[in-house]
Protein backbone atom coordinates (compact mmCIF):
# COMPACT_ATOMS: atom_id res chain seq x y z
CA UNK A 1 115.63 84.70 82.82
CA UNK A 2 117.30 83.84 86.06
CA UNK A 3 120.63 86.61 85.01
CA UNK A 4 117.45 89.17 85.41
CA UNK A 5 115.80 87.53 88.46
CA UNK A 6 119.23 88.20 90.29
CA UNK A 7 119.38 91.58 88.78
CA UNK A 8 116.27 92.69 89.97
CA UNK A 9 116.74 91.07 93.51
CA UNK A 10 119.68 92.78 93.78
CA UNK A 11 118.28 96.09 93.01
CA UNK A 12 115.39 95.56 95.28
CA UNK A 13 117.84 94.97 97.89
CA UNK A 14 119.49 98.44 97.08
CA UNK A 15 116.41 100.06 97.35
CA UNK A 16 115.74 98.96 100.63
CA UNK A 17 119.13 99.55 102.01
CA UNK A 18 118.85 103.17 100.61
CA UNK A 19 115.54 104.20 102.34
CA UNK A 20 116.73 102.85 105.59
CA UNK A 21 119.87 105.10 105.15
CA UNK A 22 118.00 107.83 103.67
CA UNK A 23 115.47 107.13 106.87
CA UNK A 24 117.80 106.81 109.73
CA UNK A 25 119.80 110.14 108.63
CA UNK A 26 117.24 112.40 108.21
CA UNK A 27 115.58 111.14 111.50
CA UNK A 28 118.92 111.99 112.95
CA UNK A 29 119.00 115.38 111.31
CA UNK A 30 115.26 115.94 112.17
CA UNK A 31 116.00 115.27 116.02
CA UNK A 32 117.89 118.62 116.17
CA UNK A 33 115.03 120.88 114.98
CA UNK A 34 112.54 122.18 117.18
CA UNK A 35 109.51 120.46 117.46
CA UNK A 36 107.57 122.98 115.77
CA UNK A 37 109.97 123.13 112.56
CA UNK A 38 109.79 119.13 112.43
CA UNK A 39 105.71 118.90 112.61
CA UNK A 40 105.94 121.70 109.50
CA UNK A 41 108.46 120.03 107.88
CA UNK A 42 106.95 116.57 108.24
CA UNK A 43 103.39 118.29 107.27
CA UNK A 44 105.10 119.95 103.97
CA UNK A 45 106.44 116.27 102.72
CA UNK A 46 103.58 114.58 103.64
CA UNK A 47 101.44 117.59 101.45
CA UNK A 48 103.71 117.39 98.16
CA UNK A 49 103.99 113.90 97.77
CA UNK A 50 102.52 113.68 94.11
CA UNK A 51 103.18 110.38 92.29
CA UNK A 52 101.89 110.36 88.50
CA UNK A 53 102.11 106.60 86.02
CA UNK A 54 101.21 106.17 83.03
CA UNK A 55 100.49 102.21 81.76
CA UNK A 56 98.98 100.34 79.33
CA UNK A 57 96.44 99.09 81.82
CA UNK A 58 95.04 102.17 83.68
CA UNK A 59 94.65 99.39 86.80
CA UNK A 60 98.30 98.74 86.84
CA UNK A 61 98.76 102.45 86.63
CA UNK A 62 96.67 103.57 89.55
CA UNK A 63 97.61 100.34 91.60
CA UNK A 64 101.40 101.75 91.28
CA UNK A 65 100.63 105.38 92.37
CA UNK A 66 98.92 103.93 95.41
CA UNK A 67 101.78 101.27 96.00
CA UNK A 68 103.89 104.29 95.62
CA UNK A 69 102.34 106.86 97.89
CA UNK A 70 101.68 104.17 100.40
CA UNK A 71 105.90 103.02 100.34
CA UNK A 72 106.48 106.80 100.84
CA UNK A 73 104.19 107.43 103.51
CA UNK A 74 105.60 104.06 105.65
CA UNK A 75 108.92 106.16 104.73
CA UNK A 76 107.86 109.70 106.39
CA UNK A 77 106.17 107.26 109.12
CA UNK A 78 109.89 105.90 109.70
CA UNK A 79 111.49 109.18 109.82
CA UNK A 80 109.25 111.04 112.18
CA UNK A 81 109.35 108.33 114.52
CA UNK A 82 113.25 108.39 114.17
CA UNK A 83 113.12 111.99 114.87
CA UNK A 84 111.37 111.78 118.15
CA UNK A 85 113.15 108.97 119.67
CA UNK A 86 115.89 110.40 122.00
C-alpha cells in the first residue's frame, strides 16, 4: 500500500510540474499576440472546455467534472495573467 502511496505522490507531483510548464510557456507565447487575438483565444478555451465521467456513483462522477473544470479554469486563469504581465 505504501509502494502505491509513493506512486501516486509522485505522479501528482508530475502533474503539477507539467501545468506550471505548460502555464508559464504558453503565457510566454500568448504575450506576443495582440491583445485582441489573446482575449479570442482565451474566450475559445475557456468556451470548449467539456469534461465528461462516468462512475459508479453519479456523485463521484459529477464531483470530478466540476473538480476538473474548476483545475482547468485556475489553469487558463494562470495563463492569461502570464500573458499580460510584461
Amino acid at each position: 500500500m505504501k509502494s502505491l502511496e509513493d506512486r501516486l505522490d509522485r505522479v501528482a507531483i508530475r502533474q503539477i510540474v507539467g501545468e506550471v510548464m505548460l502555464s508559464t510557456s504558453l503565457g510566454l507565447v500568448l504575450r506576443s499576440v495582440p491583445d485582441a487575438l489573446r482575449r479570442e483565444l482565451m474566450r475559445e478555451l475557456r468556451a470548449n472546455v467539456h469534461v465528461d465521467a462516468s462512475a459508479p456513483d453519479s456523485g463521484d462522477a459529477e464531483r470530478f467534472v466540476l473538480e476538473t473544470e474548476e483545475r482547468f479554469d485556475r489553469l487558463l486563469d494562470q495563463i492569461e495573467h502570464l500573458s499580460r504581465t510584461k
